[in-house]
Each structure stands twice: as C-alpha cells, then as structure tokens.
Protein backbone atom coordinates (compact mmCIF):
# COMPACT_ATOMS: atom_id res chain seq x y z
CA UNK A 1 50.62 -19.32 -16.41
CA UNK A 2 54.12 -18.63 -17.31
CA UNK A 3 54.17 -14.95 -16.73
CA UNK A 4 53.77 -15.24 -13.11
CA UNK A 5 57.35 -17.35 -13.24
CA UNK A 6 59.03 -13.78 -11.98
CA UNK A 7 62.56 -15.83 -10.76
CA UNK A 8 65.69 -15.20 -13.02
CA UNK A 9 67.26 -18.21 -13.05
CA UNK A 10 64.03 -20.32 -13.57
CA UNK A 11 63.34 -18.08 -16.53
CA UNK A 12 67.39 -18.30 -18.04
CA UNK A 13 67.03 -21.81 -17.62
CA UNK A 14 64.21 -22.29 -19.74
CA UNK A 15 65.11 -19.66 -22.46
CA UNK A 16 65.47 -22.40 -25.00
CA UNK A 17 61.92 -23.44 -24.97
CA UNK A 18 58.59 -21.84 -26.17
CA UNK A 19 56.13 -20.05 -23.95
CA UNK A 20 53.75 -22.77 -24.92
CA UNK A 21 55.40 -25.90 -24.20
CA UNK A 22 56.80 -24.92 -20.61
CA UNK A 23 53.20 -23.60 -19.92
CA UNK A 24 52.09 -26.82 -21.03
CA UNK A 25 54.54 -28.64 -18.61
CA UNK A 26 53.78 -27.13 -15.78
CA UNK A 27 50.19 -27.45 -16.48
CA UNK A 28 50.87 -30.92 -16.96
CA UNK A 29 52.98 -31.25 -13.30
CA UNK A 30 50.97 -29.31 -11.35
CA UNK A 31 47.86 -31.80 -12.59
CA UNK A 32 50.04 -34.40 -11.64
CA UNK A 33 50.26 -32.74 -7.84
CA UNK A 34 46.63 -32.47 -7.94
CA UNK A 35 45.86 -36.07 -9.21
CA UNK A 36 48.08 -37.45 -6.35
CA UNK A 37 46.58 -35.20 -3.96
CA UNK A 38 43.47 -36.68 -4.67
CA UNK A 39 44.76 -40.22 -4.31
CA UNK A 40 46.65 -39.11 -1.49
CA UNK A 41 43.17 -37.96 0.25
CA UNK A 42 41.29 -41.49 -0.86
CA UNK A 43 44.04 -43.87 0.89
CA UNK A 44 43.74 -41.69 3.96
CA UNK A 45 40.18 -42.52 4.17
CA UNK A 46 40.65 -45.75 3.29
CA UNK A 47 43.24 -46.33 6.43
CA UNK A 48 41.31 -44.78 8.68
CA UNK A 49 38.18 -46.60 7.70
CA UNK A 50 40.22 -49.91 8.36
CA UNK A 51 41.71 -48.72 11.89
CA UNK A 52 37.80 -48.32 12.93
CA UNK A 53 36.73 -51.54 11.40
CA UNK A 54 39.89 -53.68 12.91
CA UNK A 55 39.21 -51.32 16.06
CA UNK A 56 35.63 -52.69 16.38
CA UNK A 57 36.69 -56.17 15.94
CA UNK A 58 39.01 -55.64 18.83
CA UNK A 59 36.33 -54.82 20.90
CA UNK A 60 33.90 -57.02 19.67
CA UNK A 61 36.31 -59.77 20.39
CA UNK A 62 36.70 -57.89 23.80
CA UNK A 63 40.70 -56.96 23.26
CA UNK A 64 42.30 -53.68 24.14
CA UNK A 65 41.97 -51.13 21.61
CA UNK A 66 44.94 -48.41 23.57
CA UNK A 67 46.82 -48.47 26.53
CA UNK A 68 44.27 -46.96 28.67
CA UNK A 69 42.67 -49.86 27.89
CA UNK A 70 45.81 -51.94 29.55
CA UNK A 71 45.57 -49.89 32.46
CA UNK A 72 48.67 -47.93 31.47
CA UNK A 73 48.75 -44.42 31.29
C-alpha cells in the first residue's frame, strides 16, 4: 500500500519509520474508516426504522405526521 503514497511531504515526514509499520498503520486506519462506516450505515437504519415506527403510532393514534397534514403548505 505504501507505494501509491506519491506526495513529498507525506513521504519526508515519515522517513523515520519502516515500510512495514506505516503500511501497517494505514491498514490499521483505513479499517478503522471502514468499521465506522459500517456502524455509521447500521444507526442510519436503525433511525429510520424508528421515524416509521413512531410515524405509525402517530397515525394510529390519529396525529399529524407533516405539515400537510396541518393543512399548511
């Protein structure tokens, strides 16, 4: 992965460290990115799963679910 880090300054600035361990960093932070993706992409589907299901209640309970609803538009 590192030789596609083509930027001289990122590459002076890590002149002190082996290949291996700043490949193995930036494995490790881009896993990171993925792994809160992820999490990012289950707590969106939980939220919107709960705006239906409080949504439904509304209605059940005959409320207004949006301002059309209010008669404003």
């Amino acid at each position: 992965m590192t030789e596609n880090l083509a930027h001289p300054q990122f590459s002076k600035g890590l002149s002190g460290y082996k290949v291996e361990e700043v490949d193995s960093y930036i494995d490790k932070v881009l896993d990171t990115i993925k792994d809160l993706k992820d999490q990012n992409e289950v707590l969106e589907e939980m939220a919107l799963a709960g705006i239906s299901r409080l949504k439904h209640f509304f209605r059940y309970m005959g409320l207004p679910v949006n301002f059309k609803e209010l008669g404003i538009e």
